[in-house]
Each structure stands twice: as structure tokens, then as C-alpha cells.
PDB file of N, CA and C in Angstrom:
ATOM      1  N   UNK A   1       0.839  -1.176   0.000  1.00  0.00           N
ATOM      2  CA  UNK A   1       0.000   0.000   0.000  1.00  0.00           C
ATOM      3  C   UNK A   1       0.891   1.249   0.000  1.00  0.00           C
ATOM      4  N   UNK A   2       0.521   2.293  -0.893  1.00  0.00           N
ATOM      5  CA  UNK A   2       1.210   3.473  -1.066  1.00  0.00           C
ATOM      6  C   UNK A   2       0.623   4.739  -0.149  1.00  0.00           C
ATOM      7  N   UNK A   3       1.461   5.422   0.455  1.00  0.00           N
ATOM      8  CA  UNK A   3       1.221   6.521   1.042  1.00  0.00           C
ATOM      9  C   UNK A   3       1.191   8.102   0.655  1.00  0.00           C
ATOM     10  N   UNK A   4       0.605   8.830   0.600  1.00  0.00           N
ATOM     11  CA  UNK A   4       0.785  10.036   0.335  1.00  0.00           C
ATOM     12  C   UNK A   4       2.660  10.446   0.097  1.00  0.00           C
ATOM     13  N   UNK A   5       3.183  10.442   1.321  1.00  0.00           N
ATOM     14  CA  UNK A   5       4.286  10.718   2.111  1.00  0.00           C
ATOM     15  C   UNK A   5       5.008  10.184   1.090  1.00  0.00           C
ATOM     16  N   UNK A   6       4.895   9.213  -0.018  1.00  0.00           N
ATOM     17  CA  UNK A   6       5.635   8.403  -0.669  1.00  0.00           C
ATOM     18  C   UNK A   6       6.007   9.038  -1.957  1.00  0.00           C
ATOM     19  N   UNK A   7       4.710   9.490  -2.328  1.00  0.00           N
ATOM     20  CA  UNK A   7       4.945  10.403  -3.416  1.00  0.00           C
ATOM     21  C   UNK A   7       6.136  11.035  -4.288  1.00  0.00           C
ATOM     22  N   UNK A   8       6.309  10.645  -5.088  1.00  0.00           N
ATOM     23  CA  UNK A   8       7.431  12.021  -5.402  1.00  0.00           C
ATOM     24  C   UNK A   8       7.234  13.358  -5.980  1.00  0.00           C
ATOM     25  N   UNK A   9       7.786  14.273  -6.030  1.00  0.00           N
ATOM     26  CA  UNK A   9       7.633  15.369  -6.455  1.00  0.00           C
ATOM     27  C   UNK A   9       6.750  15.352  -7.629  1.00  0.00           C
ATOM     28  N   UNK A  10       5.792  16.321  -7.666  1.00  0.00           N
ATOM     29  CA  UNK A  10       4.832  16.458  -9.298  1.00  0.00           C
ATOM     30  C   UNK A  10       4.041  14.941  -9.792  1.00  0.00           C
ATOM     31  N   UNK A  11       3.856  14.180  -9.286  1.00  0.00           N
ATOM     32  CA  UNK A  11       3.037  12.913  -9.408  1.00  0.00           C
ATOM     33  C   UNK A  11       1.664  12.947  -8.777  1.00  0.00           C
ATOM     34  N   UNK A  12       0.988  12.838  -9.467  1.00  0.00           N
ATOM     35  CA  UNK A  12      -0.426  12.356  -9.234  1.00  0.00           C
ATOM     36  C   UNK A  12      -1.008  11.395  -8.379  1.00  0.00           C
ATOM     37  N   UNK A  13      -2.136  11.604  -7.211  1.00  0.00           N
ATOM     38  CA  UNK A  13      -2.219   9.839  -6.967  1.00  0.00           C
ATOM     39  C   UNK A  13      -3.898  10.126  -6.868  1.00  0.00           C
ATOM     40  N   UNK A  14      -4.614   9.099  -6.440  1.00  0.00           N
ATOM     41  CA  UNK A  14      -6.341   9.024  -6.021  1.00  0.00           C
ATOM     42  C   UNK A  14      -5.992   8.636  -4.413  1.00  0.00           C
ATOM     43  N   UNK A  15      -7.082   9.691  -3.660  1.00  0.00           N
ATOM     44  CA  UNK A  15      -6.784   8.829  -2.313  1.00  0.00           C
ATOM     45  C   UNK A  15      -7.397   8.013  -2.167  1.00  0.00           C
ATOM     46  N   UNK A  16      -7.177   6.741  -1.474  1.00  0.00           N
ATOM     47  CA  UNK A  16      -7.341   5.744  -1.232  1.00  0.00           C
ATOM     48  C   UNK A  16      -9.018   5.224   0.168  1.00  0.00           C
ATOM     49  N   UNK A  17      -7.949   6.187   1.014  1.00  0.00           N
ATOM     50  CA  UNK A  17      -8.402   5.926   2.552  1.00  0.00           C
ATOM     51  C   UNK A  17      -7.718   7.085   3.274  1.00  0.00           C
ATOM     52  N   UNK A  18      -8.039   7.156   4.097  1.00  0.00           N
ATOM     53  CA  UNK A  18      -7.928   8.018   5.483  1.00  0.00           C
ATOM     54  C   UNK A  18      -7.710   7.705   6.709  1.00  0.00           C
ATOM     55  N   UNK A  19      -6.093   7.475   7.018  1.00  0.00           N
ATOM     56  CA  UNK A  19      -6.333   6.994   8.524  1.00  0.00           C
ATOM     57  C   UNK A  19      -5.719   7.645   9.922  1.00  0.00           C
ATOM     58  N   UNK A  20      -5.754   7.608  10.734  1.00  0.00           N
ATOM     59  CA  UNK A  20      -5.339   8.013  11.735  1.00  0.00           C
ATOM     60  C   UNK A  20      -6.704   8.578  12.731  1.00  0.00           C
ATOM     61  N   UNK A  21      -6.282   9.754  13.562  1.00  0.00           N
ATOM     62  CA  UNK A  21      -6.998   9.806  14.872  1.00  0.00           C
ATOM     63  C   UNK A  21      -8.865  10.205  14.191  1.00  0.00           C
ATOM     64  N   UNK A  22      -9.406   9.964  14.722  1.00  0.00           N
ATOM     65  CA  UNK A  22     -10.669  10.674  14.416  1.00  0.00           C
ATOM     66  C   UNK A  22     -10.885  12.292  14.044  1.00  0.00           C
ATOM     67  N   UNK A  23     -10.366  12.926  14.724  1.00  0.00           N
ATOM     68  CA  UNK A  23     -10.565  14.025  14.579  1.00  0.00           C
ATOM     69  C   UNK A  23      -9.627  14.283  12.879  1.00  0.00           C
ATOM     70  N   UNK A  24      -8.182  14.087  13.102  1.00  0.00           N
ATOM     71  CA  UNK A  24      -7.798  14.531  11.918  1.00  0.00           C
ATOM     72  C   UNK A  24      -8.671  13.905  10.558  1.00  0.00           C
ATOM     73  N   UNK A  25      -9.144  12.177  10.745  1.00  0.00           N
ATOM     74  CA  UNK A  25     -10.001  11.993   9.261  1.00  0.00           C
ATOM     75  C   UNK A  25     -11.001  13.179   9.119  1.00  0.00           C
ATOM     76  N   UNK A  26     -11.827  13.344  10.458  1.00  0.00           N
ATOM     77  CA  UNK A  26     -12.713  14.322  10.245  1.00  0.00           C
ATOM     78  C   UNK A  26     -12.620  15.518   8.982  1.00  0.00           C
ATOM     79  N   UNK A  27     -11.799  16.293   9.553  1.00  0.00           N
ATOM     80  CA  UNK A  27     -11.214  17.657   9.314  1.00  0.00           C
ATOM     81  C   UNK A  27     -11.001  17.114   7.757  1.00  0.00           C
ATOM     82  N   UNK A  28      -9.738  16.274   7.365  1.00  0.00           N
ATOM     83  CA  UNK A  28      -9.722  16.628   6.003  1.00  0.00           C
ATOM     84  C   UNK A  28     -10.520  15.857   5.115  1.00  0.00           C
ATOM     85  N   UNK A  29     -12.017  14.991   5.744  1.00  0.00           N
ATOM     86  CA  UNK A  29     -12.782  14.857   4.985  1.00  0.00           C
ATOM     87  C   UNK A  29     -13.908  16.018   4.608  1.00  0.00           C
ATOM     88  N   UNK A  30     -13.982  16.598   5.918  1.00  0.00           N
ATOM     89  CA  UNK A  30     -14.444  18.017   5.593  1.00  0.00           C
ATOM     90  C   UNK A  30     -14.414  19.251   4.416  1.00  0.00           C
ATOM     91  N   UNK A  31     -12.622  19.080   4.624  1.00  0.00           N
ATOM     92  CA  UNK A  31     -11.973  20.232   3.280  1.00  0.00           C
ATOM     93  C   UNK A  31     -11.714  19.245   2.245  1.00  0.00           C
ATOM     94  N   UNK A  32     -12.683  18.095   2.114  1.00  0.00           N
ATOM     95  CA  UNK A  32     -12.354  17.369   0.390  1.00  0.00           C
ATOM     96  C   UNK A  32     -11.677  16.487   0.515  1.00  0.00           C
ATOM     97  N   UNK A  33     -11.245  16.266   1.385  1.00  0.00           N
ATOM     98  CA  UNK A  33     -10.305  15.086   0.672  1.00  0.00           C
ATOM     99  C   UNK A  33     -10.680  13.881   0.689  1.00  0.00           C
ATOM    100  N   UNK A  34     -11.479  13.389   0.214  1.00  0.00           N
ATOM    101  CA  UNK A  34     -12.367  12.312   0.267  1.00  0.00           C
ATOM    102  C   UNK A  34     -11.864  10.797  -0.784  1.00  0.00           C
ATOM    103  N   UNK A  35     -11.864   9.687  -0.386  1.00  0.00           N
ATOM    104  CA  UNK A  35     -11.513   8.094  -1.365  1.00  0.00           C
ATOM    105  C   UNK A  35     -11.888   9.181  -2.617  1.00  0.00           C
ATOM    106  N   UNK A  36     -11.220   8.520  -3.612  1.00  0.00           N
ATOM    107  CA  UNK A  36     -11.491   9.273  -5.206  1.00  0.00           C
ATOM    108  C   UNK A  36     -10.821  10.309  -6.092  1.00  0.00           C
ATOM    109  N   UNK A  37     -10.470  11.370  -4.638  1.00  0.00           N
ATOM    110  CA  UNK A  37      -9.994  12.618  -4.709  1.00  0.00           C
ATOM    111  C   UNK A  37      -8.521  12.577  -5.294  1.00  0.00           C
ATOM    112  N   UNK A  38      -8.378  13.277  -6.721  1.00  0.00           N
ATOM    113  CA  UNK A  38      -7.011  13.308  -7.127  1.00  0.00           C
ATOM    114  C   UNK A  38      -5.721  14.181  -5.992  1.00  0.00           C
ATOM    115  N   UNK A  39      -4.981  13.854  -5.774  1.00  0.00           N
ATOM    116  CA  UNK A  39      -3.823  14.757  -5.161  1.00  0.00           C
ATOM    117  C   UNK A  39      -3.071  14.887  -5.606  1.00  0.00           C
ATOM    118  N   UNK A  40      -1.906  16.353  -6.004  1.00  0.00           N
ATOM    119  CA  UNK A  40      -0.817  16.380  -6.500  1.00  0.00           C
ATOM    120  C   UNK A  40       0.041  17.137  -6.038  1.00  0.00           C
ATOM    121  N   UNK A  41       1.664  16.536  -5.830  1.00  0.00           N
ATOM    122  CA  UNK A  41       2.640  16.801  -4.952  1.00  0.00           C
ATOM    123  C   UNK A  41       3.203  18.092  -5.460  1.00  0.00           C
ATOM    124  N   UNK A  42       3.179  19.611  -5.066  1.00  0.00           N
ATOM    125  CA  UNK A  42       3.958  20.717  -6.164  1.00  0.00           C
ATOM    126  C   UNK A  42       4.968  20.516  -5.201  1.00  0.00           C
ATOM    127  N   UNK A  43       5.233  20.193  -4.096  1.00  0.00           N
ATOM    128  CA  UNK A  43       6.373  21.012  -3.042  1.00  0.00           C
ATOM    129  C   UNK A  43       6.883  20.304  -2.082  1.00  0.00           C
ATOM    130  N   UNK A  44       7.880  20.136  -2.177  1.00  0.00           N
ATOM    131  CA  UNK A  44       8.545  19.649  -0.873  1.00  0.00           C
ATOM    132  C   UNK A  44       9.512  20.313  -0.089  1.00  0.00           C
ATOM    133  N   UNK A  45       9.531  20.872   1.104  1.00  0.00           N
ATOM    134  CA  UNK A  45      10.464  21.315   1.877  1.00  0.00           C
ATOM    135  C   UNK A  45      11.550  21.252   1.629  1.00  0.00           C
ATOM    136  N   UNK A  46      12.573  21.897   2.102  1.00  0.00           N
ATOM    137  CA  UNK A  46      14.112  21.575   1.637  1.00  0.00           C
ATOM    138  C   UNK A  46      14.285  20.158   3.221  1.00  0.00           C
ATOM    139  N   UNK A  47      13.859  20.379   4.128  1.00  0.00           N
ATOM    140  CA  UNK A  47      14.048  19.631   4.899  1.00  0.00           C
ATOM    141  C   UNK A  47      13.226  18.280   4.897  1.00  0.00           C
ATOM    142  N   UNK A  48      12.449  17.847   3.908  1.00  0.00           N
ATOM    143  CA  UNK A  48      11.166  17.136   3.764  1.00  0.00           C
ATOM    144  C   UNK A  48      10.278  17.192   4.333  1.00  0.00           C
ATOM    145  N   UNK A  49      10.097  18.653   5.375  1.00  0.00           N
ATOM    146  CA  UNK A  49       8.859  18.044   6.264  1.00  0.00           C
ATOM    147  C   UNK A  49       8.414  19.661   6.208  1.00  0.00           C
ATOM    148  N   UNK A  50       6.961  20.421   5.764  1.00  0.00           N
ATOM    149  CA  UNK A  50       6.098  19.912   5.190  1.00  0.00           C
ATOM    150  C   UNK A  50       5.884  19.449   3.809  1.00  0.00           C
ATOM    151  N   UNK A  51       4.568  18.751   3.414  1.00  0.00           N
ATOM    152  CA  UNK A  51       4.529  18.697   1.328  1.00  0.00           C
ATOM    153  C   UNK A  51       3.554  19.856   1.090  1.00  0.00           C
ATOM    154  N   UNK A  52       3.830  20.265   0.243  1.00  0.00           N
ATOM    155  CA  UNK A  52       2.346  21.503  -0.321  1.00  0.00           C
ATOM    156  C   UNK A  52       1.918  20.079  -1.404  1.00  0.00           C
ATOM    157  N   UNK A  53       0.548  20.227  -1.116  1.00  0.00           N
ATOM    158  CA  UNK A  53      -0.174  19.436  -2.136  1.00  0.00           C
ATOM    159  C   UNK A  53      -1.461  20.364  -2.604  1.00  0.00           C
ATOM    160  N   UNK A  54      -1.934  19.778  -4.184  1.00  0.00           N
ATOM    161  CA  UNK A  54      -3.057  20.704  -4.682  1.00  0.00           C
ATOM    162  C   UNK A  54      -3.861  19.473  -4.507  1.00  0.00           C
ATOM    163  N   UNK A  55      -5.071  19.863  -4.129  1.00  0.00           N
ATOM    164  CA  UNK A  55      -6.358  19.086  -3.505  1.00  0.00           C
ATOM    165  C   UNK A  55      -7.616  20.102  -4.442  1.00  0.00           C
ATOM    166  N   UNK A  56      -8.347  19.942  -5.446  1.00  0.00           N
ATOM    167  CA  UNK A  56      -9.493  19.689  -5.920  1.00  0.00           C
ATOM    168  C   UNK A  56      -9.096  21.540  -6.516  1.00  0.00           C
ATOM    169  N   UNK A  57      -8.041  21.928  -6.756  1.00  0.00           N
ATOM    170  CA  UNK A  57      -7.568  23.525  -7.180  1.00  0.00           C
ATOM    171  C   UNK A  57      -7.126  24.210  -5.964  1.00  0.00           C
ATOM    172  N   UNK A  58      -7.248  23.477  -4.888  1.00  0.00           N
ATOM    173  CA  UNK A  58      -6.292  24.452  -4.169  1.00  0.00           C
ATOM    174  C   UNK A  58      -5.165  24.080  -3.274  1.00  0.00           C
ATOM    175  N   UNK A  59      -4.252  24.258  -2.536  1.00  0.00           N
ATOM    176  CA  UNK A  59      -3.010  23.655  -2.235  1.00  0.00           C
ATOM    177  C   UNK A  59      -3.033  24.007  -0.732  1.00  0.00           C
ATOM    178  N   UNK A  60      -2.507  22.587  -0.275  1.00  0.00           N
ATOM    179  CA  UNK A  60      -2.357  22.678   1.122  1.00  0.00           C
ATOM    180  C   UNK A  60      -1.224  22.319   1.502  1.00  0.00           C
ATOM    181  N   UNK A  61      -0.703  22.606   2.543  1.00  0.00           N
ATOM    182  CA  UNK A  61       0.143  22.019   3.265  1.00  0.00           C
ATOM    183  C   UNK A  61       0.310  21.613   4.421  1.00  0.00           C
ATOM    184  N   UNK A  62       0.836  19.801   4.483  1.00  0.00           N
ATOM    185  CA  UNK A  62       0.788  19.241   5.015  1.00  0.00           C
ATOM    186  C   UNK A  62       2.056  18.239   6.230  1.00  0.00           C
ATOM    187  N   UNK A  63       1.828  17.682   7.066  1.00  0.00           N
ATOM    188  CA  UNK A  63       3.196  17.210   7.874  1.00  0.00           C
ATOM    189  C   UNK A  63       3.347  16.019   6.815  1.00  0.00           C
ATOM    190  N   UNK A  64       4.536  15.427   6.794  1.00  0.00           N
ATOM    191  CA  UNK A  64       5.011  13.997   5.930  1.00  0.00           C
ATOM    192  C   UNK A  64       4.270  12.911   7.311  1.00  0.00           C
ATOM    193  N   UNK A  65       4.413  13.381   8.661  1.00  0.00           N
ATOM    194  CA  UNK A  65       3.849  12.005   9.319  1.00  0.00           C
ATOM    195  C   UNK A  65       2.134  11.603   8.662  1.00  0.00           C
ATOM    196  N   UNK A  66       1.071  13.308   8.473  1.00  0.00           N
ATOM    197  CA  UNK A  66      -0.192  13.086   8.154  1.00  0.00           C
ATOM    198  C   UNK A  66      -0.161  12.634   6.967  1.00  0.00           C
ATOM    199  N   UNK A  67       0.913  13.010   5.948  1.00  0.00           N
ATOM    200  CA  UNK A  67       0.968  12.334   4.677  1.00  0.00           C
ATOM    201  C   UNK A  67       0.895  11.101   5.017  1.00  0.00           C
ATOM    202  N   UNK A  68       1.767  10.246   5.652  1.00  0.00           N
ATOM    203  CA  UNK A  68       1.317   8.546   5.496  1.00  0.00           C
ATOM    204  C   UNK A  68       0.382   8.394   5.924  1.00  0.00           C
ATOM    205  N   UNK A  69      -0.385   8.615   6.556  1.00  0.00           N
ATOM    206  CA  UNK A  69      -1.578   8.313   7.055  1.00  0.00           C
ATOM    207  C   UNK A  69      -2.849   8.353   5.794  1.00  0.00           C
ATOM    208  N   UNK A  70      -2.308   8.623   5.069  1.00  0.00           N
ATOM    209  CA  UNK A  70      -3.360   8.754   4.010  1.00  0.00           C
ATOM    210  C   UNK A  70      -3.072   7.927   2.549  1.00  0.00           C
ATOM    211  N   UNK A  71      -4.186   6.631   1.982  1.00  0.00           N
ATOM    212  CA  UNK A  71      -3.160   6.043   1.539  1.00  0.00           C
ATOM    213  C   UNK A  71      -3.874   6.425   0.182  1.00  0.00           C
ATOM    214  N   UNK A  72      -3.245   5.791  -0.881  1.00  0.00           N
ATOM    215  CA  UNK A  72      -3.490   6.488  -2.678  1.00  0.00           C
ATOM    216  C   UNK A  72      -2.937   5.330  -3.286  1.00  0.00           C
ATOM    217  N   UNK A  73      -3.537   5.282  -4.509  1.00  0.00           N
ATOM    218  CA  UNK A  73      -3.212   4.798  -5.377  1.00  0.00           C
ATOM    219  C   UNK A  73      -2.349   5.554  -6.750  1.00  0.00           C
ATOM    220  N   UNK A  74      -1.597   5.223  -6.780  1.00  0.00           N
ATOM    221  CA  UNK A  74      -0.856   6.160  -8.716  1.00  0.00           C
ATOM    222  C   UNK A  74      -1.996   6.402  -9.832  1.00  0.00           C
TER     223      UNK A  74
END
């Protein structure tokens, strides 16, 4: 199983699933990010930790730990 976090730079994935505490699935099922949802990696930290990702036209940024927590397909 592939993780967000896994990603490489400028690649595409579908999310998969959503996992971790309750509250965080909550929240970013809230702002979209829902099984289905394309994601794409523009940014990575110089230090790797956070990713800017574009989510449905707009870009977020995120920790690499919440990145694995979220899994995708290519």
C-alpha cells in the first residue's frame, strides 16, 4: 500500500483511505479530501517536512507524518 508521504515530487495519486486519529479523518474529509480525490505533490520542503499538495484547485500544506496516514493509489 502506497502513502501520500511516498509520493514524489509532481506525481499524481487518487486517495485511497484516510487513517489516523478521528478528529484529523474528520477535518480533512471536511476540506475534500475524500476516497477518489485526485492529489498532487507541487512542493517539498528543503528539509522534507512539510509537502504543499493541490487538492481539488487548491493547495495545502501538510506534515510527511499526516501524509502517510493517508493512503493512494498512482
Amino acid at each position: 500500500m502506497l502513502t501520500l508521504a511516498e509520493i514524489s515530487l509532481g506525481q499524481t495519486a487518487k486517495v485511497r483511505t484516510v487513517d489516523g486519529p478521528r478528529a484529523f479523518r474528520r477535518r480533512l474529509l471536511e476540506m475534500g479530501l475524500v476516497p477518489g480525490t485526485e492529489v498532487r505533490v507541487v512542493t517539498i520542503a528543503p528539509l522534507g517536512d512539510p509537502l504543499q499538495i493541490e487538492v481539488r484547485g487548491g493547495q495545502w500544506s501538510i506534515r510527511r507524518a499526516e501524509a502517510a496516514q493517508i493512503q493512494v493509489d498512482r
